[in-house]
Protein backbone atom coordinates (compact mmCIF):
# COMPACT_ATOMS: atom_id res chain seq x y z
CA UNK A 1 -77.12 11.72 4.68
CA UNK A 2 -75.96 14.70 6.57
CA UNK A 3 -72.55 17.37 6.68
CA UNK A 4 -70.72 16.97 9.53
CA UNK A 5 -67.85 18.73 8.81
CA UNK A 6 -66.91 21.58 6.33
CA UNK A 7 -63.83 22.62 7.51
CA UNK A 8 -60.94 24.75 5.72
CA UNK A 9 -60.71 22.81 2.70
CA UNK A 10 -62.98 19.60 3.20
CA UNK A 11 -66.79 18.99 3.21
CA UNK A 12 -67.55 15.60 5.17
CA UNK A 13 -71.17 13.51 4.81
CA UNK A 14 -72.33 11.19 7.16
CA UNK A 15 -74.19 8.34 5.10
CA UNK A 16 -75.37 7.17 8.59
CA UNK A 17 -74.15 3.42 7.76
CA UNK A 18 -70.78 3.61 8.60
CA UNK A 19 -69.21 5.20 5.54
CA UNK A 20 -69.03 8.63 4.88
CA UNK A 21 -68.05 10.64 1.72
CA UNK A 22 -65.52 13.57 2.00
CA UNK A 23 -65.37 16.22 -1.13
CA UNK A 24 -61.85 17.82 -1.26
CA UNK A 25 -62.37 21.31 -2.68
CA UNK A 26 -60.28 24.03 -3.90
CA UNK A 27 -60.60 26.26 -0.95
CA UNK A 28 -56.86 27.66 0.34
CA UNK A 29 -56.02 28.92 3.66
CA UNK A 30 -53.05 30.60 5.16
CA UNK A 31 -52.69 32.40 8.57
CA UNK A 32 -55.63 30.47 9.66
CA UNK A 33 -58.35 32.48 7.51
CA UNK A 34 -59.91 30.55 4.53
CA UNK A 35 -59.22 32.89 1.23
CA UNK A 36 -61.43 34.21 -0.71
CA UNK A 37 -60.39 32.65 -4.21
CA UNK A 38 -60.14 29.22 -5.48
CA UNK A 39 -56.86 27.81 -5.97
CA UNK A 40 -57.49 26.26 -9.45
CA UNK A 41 -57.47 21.89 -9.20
CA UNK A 42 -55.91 22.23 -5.86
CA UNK A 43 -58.80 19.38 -4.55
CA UNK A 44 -57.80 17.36 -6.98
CA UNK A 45 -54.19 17.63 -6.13
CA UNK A 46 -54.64 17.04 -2.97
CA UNK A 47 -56.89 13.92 -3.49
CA UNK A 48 -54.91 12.39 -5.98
CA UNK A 49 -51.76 12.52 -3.77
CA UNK A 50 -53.77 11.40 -0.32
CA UNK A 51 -55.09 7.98 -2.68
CA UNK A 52 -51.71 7.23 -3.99
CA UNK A 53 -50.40 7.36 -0.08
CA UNK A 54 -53.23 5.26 0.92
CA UNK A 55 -52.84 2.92 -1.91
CA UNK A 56 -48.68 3.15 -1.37
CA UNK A 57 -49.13 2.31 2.24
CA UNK A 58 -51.55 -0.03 2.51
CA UNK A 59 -48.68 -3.24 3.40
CA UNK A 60 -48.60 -0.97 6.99
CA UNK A 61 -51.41 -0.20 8.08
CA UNK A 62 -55.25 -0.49 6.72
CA UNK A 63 -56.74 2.59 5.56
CA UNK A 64 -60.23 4.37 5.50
CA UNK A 65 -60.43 4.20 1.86
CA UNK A 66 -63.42 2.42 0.12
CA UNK A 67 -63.56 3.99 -3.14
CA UNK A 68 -62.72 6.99 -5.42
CA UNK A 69 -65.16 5.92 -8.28
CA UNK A 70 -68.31 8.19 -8.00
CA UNK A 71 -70.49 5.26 -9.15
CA UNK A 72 -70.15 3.43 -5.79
CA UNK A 73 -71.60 6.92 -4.06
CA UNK A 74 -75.08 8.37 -3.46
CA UNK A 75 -76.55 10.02 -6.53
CA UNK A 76 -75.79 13.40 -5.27
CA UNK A 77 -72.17 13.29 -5.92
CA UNK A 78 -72.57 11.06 -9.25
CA UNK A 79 -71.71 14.67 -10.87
CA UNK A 80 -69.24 16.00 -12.82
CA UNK A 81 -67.96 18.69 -9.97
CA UNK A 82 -67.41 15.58 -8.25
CA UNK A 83 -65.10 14.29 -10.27
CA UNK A 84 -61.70 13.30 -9.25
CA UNK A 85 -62.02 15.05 -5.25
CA UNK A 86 -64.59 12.77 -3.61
CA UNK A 87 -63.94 9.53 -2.01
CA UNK A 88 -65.90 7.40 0.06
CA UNK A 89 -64.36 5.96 3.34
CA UNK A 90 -64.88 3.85 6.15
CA UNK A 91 -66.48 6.24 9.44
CA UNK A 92 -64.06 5.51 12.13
CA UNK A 93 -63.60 6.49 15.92
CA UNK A 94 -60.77 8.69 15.32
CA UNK A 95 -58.03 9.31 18.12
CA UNK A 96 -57.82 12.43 19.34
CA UNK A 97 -53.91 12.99 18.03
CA UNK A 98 -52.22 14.28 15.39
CA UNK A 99 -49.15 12.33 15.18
CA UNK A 100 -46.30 14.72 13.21
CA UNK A 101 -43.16 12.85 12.35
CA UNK A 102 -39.92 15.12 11.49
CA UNK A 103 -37.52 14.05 9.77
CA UNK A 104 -34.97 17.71 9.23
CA UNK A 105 -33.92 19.92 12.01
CA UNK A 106 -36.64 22.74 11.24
CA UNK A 107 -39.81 25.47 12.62
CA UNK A 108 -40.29 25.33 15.99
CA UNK A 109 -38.05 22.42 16.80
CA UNK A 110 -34.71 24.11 15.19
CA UNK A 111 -35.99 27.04 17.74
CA UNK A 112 -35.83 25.13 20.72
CA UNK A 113 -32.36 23.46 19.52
CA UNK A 114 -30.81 27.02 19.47
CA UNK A 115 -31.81 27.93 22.53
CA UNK A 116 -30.45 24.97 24.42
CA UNK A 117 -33.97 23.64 25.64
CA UNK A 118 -35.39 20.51 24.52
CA UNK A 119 -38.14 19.49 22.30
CA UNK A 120 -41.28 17.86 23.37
CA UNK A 121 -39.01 15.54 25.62
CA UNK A 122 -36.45 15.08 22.68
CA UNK A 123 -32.41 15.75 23.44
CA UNK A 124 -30.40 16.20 20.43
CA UNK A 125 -26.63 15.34 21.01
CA UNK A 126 -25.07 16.12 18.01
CA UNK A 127 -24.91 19.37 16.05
CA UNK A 128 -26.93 20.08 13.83
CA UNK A 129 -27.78 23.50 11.39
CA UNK A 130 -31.11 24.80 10.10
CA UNK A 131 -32.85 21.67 7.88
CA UNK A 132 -30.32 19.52 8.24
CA UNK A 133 -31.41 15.93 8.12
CA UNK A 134 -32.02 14.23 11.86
CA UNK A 135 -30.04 11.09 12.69
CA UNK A 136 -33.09 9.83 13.08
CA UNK A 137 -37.07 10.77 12.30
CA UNK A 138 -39.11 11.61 15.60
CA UNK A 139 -42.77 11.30 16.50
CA UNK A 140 -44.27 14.37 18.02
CA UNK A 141 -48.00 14.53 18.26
CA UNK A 142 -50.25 17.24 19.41
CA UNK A 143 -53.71 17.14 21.14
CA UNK A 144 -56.34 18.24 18.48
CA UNK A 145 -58.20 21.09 19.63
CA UNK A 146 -62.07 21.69 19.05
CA UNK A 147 -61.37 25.30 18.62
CA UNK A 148 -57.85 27.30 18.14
CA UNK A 149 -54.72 25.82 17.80
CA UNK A 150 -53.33 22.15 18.42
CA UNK A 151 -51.17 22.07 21.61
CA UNK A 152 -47.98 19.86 20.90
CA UNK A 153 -47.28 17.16 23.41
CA UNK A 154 -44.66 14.76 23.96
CA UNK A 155 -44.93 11.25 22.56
CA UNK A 156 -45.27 9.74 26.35
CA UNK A 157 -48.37 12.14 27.26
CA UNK A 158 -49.97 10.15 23.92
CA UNK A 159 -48.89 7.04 25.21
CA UNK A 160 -49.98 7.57 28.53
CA UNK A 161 -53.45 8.83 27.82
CA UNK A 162 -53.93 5.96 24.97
CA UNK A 163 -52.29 3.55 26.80
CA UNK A 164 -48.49 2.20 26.24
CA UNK A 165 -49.34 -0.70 23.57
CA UNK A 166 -51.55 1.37 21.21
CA UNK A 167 -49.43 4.66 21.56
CA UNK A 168 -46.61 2.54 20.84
CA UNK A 169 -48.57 1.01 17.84
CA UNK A 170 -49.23 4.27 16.32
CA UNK A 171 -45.28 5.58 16.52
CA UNK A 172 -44.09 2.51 14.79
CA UNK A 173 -46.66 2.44 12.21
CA UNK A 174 -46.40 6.39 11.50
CA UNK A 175 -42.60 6.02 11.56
CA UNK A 176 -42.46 3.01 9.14
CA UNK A 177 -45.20 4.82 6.99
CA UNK A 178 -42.87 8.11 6.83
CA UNK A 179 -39.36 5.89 6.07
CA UNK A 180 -41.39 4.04 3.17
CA UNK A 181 -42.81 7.43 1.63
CA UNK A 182 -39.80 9.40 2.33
CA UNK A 183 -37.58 7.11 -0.10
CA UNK A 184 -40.18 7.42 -3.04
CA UNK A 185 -40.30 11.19 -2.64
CA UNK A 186 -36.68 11.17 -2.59
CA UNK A 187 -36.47 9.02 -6.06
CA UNK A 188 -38.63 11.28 -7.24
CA UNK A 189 -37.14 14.83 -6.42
CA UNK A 190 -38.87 15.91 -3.45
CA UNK A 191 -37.96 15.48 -0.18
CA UNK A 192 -40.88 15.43 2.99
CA UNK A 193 -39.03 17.45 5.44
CA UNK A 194 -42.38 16.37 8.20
CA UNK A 195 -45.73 15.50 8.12
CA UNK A 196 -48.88 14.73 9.69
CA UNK A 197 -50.76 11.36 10.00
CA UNK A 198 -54.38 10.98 11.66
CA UNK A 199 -55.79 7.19 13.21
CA UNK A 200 -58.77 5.95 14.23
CA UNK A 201 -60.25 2.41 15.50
CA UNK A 202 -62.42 0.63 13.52
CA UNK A 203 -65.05 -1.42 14.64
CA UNK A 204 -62.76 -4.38 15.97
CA UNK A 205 -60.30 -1.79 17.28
CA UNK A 206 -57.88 -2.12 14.83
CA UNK A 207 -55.56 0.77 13.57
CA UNK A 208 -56.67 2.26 10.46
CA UNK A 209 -54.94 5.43 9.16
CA UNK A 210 -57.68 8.17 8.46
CA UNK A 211 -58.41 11.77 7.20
CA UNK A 212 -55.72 12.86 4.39
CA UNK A 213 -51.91 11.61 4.13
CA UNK A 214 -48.59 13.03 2.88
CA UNK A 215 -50.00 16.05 0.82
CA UNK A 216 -48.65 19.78 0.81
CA UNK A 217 -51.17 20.65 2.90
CA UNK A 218 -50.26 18.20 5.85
CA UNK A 219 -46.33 17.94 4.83
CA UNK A 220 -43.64 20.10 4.29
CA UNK A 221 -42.43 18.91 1.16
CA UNK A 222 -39.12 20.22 0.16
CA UNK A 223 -37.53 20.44 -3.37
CA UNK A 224 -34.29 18.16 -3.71
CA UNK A 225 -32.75 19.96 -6.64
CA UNK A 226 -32.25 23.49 -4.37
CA UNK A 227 -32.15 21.65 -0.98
CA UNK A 228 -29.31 23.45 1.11
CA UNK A 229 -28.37 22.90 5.19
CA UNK A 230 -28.70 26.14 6.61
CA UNK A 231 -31.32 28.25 5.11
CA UNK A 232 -35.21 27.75 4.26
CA UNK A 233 -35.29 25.63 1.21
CA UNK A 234 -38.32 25.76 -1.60
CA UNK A 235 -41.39 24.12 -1.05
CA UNK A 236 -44.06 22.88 -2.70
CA UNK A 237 -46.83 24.24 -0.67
CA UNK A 238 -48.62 27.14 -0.10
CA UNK A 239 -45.71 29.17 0.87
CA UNK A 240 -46.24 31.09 -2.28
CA UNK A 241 -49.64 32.46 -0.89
CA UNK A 242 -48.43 32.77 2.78
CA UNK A 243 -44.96 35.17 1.13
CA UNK A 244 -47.66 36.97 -1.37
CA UNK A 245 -50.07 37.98 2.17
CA UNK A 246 -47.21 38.62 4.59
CA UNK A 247 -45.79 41.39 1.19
CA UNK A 248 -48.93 42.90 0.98
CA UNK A 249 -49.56 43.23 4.99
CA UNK A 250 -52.93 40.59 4.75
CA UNK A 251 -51.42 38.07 6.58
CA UNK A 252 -54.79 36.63 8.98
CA UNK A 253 -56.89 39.43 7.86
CA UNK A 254 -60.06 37.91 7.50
CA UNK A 255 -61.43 41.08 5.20
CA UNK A 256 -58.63 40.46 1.98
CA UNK A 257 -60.46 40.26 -1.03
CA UNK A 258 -59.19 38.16 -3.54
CA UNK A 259 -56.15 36.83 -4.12
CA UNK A 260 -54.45 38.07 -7.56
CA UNK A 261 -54.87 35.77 -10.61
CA UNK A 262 -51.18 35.30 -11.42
CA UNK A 263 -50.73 33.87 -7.96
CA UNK A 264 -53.45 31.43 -8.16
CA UNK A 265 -51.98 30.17 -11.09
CA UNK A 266 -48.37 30.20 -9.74
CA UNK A 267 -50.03 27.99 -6.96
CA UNK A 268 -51.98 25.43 -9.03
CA UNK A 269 -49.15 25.01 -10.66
CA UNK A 270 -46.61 23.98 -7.58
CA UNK A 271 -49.26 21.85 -6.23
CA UNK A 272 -49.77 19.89 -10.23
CA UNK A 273 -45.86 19.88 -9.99
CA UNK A 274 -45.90 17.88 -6.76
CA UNK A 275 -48.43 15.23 -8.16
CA UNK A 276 -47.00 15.05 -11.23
CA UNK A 277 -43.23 14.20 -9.58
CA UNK A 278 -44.75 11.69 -6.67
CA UNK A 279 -47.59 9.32 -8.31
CA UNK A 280 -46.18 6.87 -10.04
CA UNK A 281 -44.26 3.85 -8.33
């Protein structure tokens, strides 16, 4: 067994069989630095949400998923740390996209609409205001980058460069994944404004949806209750962090500290709030 990855908030072990374990810790980070404190649970948050998904979606598409229960895992993780943020998962050839479906008129996309210009090959023909809901959701992936940041792309450049019948595959399955998971969170009080899915092959080249899915990490999840058209509505993310850095002037410096206790727990708690609202059917 050996760690592949330990990236901003994941460690990743390769048990050199074909399955590998992933540990989702508490790490936070904002402005592309990892901060220095713990966001209290936040692994488990995010680990509890990504199963539910997986479990949620699993009529779609097959998933990487093998097992949650530390008993089915090597001895090293058979500890209580492990508890509840570890899950063991198929090792697939993952595909070099992350496909981003957007549902609301929003970031960088409501940019381009005000200016005029068009977004990663998509023409919008009706009006539309700041978060306002799109007629219909679109699939825009981007290219993920070894180092620095992801370079959006247009949905043909995936298809072209995977090939028309899986890059086809992957926008319908993404799309019907989002429209399925989009209705529960909306039952539930939360709307997901966009978010990010990852794919890989498996060993008979089917599609099998990877990595983590619909969390506040890789969505932005919106609050129903205060949802407005034409402003910034609340989120249940780590906006709280991002606003307390870019107060305090330590947004992307990589020498901050810590990050004061009260807004730890003011973050824990928005993340527990968006578990506690989504998983249950």
């Amino acid at each position: 067994m050996k760690k592949i990855i330990s990236g901003k908030v994941r460690e990743v072990y390769d048990l050199e069989d074909g399955r590998m374990v992933i540990v989702t810790t508490d790490r936070i980070s904002a402005f592309d630095v990892i901060l220095p404190t713990m966001i209290t649970d936040k692994g488990k948050v995010l680990n509890a949400l990504a199963n539910f998904w997986f479990d949620y979606t699993k009529d779609i598409v097959k998933n990487h998923m093998i097992s949650c229960d530390l008993r089915d895992m090597p001895a090293e993780f058979q500890k209580p740390e492990f508890e509840g943020r570890t899950i063991l998962v198929k090792k697939l050839k993952m595909i070099p996209y992350e496909v981003i479906v957007r549902g609301y008129m929003f970031g960088s996309m409501y940019e381009a609409y005000k200016k005029g210009e068009p977004f990663l090959g998509y023409k919008f023909d009706k009006e539309y205001k700041q978060a306002e809901k799109l007629a219909e959701p679109i699939v825009t992936p981007s290219t993920k980058a070894a180092e620095g940041h992801d370079i959006n792309v247009t949905l043909q450049y995936m298809k072209d460069d995977l090939g028309e019948e899986l890059g086809s595959k992957i926008e319908k399955v993404a799309l019907e994944i989002y429209k399925k998971c989009y209705d529960h969170a909306y039952k539930n009080g939360i709307i997901i404004a966009d978010t990010k899915f990852e794919f890989g092959l498996d060993e008979n080249g089917e599609l099998v949806l990877g990595d983590e899915v619909l969390t506040p990490d890789s969505s932005r999840f919106w609050d129903a209750s205060k949802y407005e058209v034409g402003g910034s509505p609340a989120s249940y993310d780590k906006q709280f962090v991002r606003d307390w850095l870019k107060a305090n002037n330590l947004a992307g410096d990589p020498n901050i500290k810590e990050v004061p206790a009260d807004v730890v727990t003011k973050t824990s708690e928005i993340y527990k709030e968006c578990e506690r609202k989504l998983c249950h059917k």
